[in-house]
C-alpha atoms as a PDB file:
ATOM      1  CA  UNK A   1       0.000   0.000   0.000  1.00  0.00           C
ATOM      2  CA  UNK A   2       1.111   3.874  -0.408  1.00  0.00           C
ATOM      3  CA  UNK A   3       2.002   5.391   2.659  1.00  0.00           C
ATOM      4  CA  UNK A   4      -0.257   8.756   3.443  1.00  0.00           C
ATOM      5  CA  UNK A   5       2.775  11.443   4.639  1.00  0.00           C
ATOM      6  CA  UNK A   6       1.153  14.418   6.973  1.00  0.00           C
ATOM      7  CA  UNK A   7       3.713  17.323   7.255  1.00  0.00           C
ATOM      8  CA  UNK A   8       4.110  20.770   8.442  1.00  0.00           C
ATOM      9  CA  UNK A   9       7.087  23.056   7.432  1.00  0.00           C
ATOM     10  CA  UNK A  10       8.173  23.927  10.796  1.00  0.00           C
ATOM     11  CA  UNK A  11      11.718  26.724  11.590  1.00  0.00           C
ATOM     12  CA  UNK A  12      14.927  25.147  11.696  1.00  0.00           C
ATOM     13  CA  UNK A  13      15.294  27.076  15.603  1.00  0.00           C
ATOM     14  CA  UNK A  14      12.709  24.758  16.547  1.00  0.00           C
ATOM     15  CA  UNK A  15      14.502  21.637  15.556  1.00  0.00           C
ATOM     16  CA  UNK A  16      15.904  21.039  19.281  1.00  0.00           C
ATOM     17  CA  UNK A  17      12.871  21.740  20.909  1.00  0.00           C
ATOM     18  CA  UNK A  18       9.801  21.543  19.176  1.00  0.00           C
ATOM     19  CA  UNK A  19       7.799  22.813  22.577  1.00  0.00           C
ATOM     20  CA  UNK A  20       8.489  26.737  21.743  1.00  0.00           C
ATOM     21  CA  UNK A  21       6.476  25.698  18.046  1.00  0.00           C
ATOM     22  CA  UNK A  22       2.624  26.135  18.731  1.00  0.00           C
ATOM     23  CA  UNK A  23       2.183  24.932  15.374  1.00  0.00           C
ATOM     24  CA  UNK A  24       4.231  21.431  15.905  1.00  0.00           C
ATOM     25  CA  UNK A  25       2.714  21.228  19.292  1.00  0.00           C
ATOM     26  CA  UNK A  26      -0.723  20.997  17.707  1.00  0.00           C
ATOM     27  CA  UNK A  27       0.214  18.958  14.981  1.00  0.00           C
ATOM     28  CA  UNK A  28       1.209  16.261  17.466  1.00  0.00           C
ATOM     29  CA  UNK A  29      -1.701  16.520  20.027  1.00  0.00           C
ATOM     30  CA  UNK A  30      -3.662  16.177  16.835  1.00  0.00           C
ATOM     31  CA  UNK A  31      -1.678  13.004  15.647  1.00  0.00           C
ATOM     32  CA  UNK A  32      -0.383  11.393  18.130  1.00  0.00           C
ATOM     33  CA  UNK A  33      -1.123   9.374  21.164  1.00  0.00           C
ATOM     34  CA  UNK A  34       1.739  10.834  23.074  1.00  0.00           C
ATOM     35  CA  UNK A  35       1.871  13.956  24.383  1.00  0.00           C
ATOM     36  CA  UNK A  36       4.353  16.316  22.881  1.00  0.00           C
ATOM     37  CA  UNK A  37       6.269  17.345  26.209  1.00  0.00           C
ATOM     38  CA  UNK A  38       7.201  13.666  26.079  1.00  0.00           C
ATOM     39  CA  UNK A  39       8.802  13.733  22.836  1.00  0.00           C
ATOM     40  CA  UNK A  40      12.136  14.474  22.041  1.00  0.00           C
ATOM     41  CA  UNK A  41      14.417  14.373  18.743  1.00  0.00           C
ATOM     42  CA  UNK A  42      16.579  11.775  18.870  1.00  0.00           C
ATOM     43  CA  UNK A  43      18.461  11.102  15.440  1.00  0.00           C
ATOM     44  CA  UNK A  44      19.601  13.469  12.258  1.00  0.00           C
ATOM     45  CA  UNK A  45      19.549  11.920   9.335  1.00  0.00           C
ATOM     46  CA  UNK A  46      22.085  14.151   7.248  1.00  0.00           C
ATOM     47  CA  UNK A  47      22.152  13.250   3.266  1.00  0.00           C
ATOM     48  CA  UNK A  48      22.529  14.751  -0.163  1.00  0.00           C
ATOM     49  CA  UNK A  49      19.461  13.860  -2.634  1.00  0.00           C
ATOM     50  CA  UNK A  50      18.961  13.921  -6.220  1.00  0.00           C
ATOM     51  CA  UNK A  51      15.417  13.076  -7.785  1.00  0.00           C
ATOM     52  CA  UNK A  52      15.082  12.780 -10.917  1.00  0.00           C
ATOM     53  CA  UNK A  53      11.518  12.151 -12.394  1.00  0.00           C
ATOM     54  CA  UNK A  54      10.099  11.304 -16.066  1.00  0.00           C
ATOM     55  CA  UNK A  55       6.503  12.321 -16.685  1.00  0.00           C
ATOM     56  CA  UNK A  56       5.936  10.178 -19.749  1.00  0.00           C
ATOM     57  CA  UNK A  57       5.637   6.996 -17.091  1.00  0.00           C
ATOM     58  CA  UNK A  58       4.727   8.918 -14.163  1.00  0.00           C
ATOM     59  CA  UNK A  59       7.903   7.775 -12.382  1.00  0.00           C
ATOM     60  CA  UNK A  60      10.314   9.090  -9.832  1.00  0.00           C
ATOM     61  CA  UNK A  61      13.742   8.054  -8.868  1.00  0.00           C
ATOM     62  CA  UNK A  62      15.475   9.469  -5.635  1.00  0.00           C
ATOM     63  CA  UNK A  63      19.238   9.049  -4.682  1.00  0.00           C
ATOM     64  CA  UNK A  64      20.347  10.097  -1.679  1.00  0.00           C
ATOM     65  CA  UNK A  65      23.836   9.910  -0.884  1.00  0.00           C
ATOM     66  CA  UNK A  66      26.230  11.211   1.415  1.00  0.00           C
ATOM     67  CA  UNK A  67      24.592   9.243   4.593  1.00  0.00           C
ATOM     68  CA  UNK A  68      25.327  10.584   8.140  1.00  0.00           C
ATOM     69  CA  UNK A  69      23.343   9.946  11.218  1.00  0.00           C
ATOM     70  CA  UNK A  70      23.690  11.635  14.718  1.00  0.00           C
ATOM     71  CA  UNK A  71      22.295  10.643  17.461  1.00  0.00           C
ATOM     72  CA  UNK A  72      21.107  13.744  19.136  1.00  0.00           C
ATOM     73  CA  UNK A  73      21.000  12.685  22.844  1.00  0.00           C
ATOM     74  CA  UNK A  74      24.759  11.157  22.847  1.00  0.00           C
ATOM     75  CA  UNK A  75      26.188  12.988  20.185  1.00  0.00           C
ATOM     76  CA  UNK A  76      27.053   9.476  18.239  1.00  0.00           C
ATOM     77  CA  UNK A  77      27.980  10.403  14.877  1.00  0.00           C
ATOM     78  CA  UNK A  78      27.877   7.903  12.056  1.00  0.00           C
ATOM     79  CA  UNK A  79      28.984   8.027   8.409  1.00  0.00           C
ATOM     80  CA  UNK A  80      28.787   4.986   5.608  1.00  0.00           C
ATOM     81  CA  UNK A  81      31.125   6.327   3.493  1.00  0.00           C
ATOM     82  CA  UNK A  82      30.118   4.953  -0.840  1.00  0.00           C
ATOM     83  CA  UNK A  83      26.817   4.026  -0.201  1.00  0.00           C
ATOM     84  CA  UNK A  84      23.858   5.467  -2.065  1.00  0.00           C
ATOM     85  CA  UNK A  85      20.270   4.405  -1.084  1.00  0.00           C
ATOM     86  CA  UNK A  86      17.993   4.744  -4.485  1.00  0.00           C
ATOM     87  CA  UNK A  87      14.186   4.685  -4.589  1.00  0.00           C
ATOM     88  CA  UNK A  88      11.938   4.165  -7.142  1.00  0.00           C
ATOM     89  CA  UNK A  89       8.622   5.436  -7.558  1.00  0.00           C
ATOM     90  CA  UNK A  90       6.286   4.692  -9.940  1.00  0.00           C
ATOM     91  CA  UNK A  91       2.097   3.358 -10.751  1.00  0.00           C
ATOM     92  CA  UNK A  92       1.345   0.118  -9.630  1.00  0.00           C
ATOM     93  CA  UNK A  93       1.975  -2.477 -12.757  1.00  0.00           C
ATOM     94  CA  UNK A  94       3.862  -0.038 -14.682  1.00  0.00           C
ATOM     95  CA  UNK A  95       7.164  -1.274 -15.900  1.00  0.00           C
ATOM     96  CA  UNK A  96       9.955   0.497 -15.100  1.00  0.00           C
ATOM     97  CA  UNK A  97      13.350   1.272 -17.163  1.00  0.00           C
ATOM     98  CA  UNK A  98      15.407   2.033 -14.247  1.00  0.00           C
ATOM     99  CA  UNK A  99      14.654  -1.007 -12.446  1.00  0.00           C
ATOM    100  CA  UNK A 100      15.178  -2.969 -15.390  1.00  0.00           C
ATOM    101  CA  UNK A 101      18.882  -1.860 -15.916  1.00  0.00           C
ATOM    102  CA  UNK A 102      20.099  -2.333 -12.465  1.00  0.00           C
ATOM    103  CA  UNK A 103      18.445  -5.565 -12.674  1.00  0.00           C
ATOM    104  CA  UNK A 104      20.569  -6.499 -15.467  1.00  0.00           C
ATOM    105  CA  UNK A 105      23.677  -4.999 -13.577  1.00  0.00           C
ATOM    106  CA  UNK A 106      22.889  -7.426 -10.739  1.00  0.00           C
ATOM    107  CA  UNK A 107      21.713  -4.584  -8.216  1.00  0.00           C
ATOM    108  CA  UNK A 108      18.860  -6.925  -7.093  1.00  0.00           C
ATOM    109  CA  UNK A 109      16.143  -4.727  -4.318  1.00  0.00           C
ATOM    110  CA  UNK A 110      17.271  -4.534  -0.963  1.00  0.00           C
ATOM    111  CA  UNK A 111      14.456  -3.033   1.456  1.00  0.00           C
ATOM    112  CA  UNK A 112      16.190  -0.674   4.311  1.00  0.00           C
ATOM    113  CA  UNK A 113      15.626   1.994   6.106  1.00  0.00           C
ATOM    114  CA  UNK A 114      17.472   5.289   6.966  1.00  0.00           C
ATOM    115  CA  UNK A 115      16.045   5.850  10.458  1.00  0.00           C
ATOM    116  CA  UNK A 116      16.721   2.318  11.295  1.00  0.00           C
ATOM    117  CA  UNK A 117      20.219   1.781  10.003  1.00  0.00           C
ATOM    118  CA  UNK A 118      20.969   5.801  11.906  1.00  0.00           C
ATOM    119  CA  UNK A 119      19.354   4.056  15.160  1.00  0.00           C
ATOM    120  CA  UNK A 120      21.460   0.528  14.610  1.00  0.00           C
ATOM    121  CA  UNK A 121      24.610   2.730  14.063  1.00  0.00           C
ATOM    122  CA  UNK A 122      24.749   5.586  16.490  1.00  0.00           C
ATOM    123  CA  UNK A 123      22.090   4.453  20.018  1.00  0.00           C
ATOM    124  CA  UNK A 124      24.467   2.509  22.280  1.00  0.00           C
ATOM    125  CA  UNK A 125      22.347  -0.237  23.923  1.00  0.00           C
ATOM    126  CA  UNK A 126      19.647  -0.626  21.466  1.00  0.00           C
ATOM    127  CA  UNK A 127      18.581  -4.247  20.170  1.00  0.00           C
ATOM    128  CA  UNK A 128      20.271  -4.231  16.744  1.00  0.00           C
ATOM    129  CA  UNK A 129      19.769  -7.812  15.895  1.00  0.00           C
ATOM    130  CA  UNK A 130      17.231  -7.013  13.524  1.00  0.00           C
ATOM    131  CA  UNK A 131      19.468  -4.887  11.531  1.00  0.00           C
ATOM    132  CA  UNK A 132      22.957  -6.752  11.551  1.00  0.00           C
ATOM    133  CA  UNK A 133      21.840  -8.475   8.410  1.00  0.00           C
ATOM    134  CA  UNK A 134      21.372  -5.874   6.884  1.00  0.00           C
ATOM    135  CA  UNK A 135      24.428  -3.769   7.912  1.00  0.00           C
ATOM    136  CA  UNK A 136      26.386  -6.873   6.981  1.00  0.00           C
ATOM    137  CA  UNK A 137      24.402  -7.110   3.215  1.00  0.00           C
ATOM    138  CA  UNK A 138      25.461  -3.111   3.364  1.00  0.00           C
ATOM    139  CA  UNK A 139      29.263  -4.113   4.133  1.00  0.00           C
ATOM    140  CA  UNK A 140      29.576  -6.436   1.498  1.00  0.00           C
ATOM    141  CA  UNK A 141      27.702  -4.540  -1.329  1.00  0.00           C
ATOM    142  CA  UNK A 142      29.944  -1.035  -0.356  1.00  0.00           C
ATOM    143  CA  UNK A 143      33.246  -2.858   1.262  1.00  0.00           C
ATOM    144  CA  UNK A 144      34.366  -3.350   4.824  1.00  0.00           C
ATOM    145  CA  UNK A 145      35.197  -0.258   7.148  1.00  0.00           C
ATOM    146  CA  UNK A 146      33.646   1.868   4.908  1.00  0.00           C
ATOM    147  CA  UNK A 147      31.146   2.616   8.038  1.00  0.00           C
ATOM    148  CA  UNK A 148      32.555   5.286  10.159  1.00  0.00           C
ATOM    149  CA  UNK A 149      31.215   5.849  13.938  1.00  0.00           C
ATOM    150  CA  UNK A 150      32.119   8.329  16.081  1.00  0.00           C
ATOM    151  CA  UNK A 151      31.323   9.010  19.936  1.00  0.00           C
ATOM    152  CA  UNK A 152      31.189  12.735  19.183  1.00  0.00           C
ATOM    153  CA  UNK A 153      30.621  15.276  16.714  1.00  0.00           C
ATOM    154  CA  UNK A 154      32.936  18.172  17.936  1.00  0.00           C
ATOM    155  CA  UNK A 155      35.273  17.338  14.633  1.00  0.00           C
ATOM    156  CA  UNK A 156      32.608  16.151  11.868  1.00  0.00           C
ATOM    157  CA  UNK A 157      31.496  18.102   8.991  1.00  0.00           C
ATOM    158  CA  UNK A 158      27.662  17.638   8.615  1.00  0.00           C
END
């Protein structure tokens, strides 16, 4: 199924504490069984994206590359350093071009996600089980020690 996306544009000030924006505030009450004094950011996801979309079959590729992660409680900073996480887009039974060439490049699908592989990489103490596959699948796609972690972000360029 497609996933429905609710947003609101909210300052960059308010990033760190989303209690001095009414407007996020709201939005969450609204949402959200929790209550928004309860919430707290907890990871950056830092990357460079390039989309690049053709109308003709209503279909849209995103790259994003460049993948950092900081945990914003600790201050764990990670970095996987040659990795590139693509997505296509496109309407249900429609074939698509892109697909088909890194298909016959031998880039078969592998399902991930950013937040979790940020979480697996940067929270200390979290149950990463789950995600060790995958980081290992990651490792042997990009090459080995090509993820970077770092306890702090005092010399890292975001």
């Amino acid at each position: 199924g497609r996933t429905m996306k609710q947003r609101i544009r909210i300052p960059q000030s308010s990033y760190a504490d989303i209690l001095n924006c009414g407007e996020a505030i709201t939005f969450l009450a609204q949402r959200t069984k929790y209550s928004p004094v309860a919430l707290s950011p907890a990871l950056a996801t830092y990357f460079t994206r390039i989309t690049i979309v053709n109308p003709t079959l209503n279909e849209r590729v995103t790259l994003d590359l460049n993948l950092k992660y900081e945990d914003l409680r600790s201050g764990r900073y990670a970095e996987i350093v040659g990795m590139g996480i693509l997505e296509i887009k496109h309407e249900k039974g429609c074939c698509s071009a892109i697909k088909d060439i890194l298909l016959s490049m031998r880039l078969n699908p592998f399902k991930v996600s950013k937040y979790c592989i940020g979480t697996a990489l940067t929270v200390n103490g979290i149950k990463s089980n789950r995600m060790k596959e995958k980081l290992r699948t990651i490792e042997k796609r990009i090459g080995y020690n090509r993820i970077n972690i770092y306890e702090n972000t005092a010399n890292v360029q975001h």
